[in-house]
C-alpha atoms as a PDB file:
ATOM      1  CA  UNK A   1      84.423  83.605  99.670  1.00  0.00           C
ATOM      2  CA  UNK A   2      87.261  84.741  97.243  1.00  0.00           C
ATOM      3  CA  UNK A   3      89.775  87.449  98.144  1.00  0.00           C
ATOM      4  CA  UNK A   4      88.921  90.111  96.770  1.00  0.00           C
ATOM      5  CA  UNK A   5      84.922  89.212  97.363  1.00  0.00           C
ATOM      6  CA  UNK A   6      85.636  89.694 100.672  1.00  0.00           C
ATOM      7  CA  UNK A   7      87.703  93.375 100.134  1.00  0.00           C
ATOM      8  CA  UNK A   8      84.528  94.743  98.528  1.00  0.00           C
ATOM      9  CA  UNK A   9      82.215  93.775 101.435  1.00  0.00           C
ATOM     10  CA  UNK A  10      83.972  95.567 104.115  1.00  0.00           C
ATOM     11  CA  UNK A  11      82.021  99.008 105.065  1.00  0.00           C
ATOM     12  CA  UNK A  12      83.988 101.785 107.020  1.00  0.00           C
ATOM     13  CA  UNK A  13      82.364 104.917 107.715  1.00  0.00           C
ATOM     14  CA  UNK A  14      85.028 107.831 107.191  1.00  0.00           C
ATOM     15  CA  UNK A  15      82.490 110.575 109.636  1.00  0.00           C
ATOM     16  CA  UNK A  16      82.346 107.979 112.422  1.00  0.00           C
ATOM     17  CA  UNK A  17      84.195 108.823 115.630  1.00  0.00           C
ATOM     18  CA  UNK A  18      85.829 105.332 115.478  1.00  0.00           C
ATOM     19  CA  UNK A  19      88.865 105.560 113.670  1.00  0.00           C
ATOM     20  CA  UNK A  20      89.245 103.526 110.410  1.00  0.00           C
ATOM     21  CA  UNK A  21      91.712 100.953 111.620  1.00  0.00           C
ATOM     22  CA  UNK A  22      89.448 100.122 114.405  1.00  0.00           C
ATOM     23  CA  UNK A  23      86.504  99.643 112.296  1.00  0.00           C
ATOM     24  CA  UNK A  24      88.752  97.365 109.603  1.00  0.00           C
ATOM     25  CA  UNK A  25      89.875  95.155 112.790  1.00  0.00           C
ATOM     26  CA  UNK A  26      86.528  94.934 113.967  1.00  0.00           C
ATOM     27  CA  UNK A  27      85.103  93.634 110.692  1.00  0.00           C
ATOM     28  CA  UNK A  28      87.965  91.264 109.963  1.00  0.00           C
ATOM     29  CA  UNK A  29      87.207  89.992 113.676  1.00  0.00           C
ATOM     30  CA  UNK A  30      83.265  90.174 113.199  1.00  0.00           C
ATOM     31  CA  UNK A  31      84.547  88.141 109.761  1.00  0.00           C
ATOM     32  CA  UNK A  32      86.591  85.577 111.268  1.00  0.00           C
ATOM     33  CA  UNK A  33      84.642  85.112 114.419  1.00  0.00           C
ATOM     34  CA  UNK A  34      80.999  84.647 111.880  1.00  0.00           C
ATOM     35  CA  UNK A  35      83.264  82.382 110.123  1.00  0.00           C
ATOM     36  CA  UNK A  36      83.003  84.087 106.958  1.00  0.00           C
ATOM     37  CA  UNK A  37      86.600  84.148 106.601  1.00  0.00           C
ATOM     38  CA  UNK A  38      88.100  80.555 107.101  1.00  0.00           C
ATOM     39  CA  UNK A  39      91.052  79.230 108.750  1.00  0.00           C
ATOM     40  CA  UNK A  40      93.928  79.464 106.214  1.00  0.00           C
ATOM     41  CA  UNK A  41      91.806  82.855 104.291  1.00  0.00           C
ATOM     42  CA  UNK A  42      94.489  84.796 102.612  1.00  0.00           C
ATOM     43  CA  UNK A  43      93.294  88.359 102.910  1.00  0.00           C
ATOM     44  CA  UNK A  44      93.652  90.829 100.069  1.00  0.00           C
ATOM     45  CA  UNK A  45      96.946  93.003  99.953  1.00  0.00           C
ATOM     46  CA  UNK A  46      97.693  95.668 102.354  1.00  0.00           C
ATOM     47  CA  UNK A  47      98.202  98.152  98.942  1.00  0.00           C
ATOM     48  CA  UNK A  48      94.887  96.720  97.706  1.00  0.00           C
ATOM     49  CA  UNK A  49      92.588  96.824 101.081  1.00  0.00           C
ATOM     50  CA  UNK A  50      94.099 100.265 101.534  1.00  0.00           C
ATOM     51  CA  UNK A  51      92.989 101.732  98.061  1.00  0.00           C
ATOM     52  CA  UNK A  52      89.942 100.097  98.246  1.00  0.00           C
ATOM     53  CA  UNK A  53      89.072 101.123 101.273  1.00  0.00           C
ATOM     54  CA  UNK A  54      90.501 104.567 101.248  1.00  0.00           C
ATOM     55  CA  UNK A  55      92.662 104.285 104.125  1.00  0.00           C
ATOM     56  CA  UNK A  56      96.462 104.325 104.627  1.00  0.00           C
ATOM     57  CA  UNK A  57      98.476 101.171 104.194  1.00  0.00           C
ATOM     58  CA  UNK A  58      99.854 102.382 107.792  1.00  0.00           C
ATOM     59  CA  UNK A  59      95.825 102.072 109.247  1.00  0.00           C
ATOM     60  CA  UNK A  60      95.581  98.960 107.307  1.00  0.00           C
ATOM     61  CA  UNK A  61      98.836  97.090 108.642  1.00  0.00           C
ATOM     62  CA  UNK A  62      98.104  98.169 112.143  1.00  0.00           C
ATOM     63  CA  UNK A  63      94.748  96.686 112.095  1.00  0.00           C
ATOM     64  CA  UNK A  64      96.068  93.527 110.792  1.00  0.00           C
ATOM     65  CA  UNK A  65      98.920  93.469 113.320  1.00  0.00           C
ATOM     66  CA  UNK A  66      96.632  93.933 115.991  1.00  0.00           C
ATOM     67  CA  UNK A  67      94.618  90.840 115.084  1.00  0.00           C
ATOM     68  CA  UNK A  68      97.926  88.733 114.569  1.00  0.00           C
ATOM     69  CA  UNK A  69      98.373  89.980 118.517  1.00  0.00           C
ATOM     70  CA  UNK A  70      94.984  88.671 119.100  1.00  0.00           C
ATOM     71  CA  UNK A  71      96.362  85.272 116.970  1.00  0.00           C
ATOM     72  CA  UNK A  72      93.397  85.846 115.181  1.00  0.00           C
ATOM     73  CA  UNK A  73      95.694  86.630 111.605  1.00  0.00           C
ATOM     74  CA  UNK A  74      99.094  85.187 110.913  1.00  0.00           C
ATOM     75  CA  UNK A  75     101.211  86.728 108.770  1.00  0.00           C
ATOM     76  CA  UNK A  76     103.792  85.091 106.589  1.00  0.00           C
ATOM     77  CA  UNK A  77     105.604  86.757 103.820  1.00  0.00           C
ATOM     78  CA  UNK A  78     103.489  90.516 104.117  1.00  0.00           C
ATOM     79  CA  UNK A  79     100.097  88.308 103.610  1.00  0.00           C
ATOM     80  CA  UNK A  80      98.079  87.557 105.830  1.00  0.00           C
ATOM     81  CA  UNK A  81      95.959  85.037 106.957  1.00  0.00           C
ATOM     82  CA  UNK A  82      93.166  83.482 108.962  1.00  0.00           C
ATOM     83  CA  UNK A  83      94.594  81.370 111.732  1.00  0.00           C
END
């Protein structure tokens, strides 16, 4: 799965009670764990995941810094990727 395939497949629902970076960590997670993202994925720029996803880059990086906790992500260079 490319990039930016992956980017448009991620749903968030803006009126749920779960806040957005919550529901972006859980789908990366459901992603990696479903191994539809591989080891070594680059995921798409914070700037771009953001705008796509209608969230703030703030949301977006504290999802991803959550999973790099989890060592799910590593992040090298602002991109991130599947551990």
């Amino acid at each position: 799965m490319k990039t930016f395939d992956f980017a448009q497949r991620i749903k968030l629902d803006a009126r749920s009670k779960i806040p957005l970076k919550d529901q972006l960590r859980r789908e990366i997670s459901q992603a990696i764990l479903t191994n539809k993202l591989s080891p070594m994925h680059a995921l798409p720029p914070v700037t771009m995941m953001a705008a796509r996803l209608d969230m703030s880059e703030s949301d977006v990086i504290a999802a991803m810094d959550d999973l790099v906790a989890k060592k799910m992500l590593k992040k090298s260079q602002d991109v991130y990727h599947v551990t």
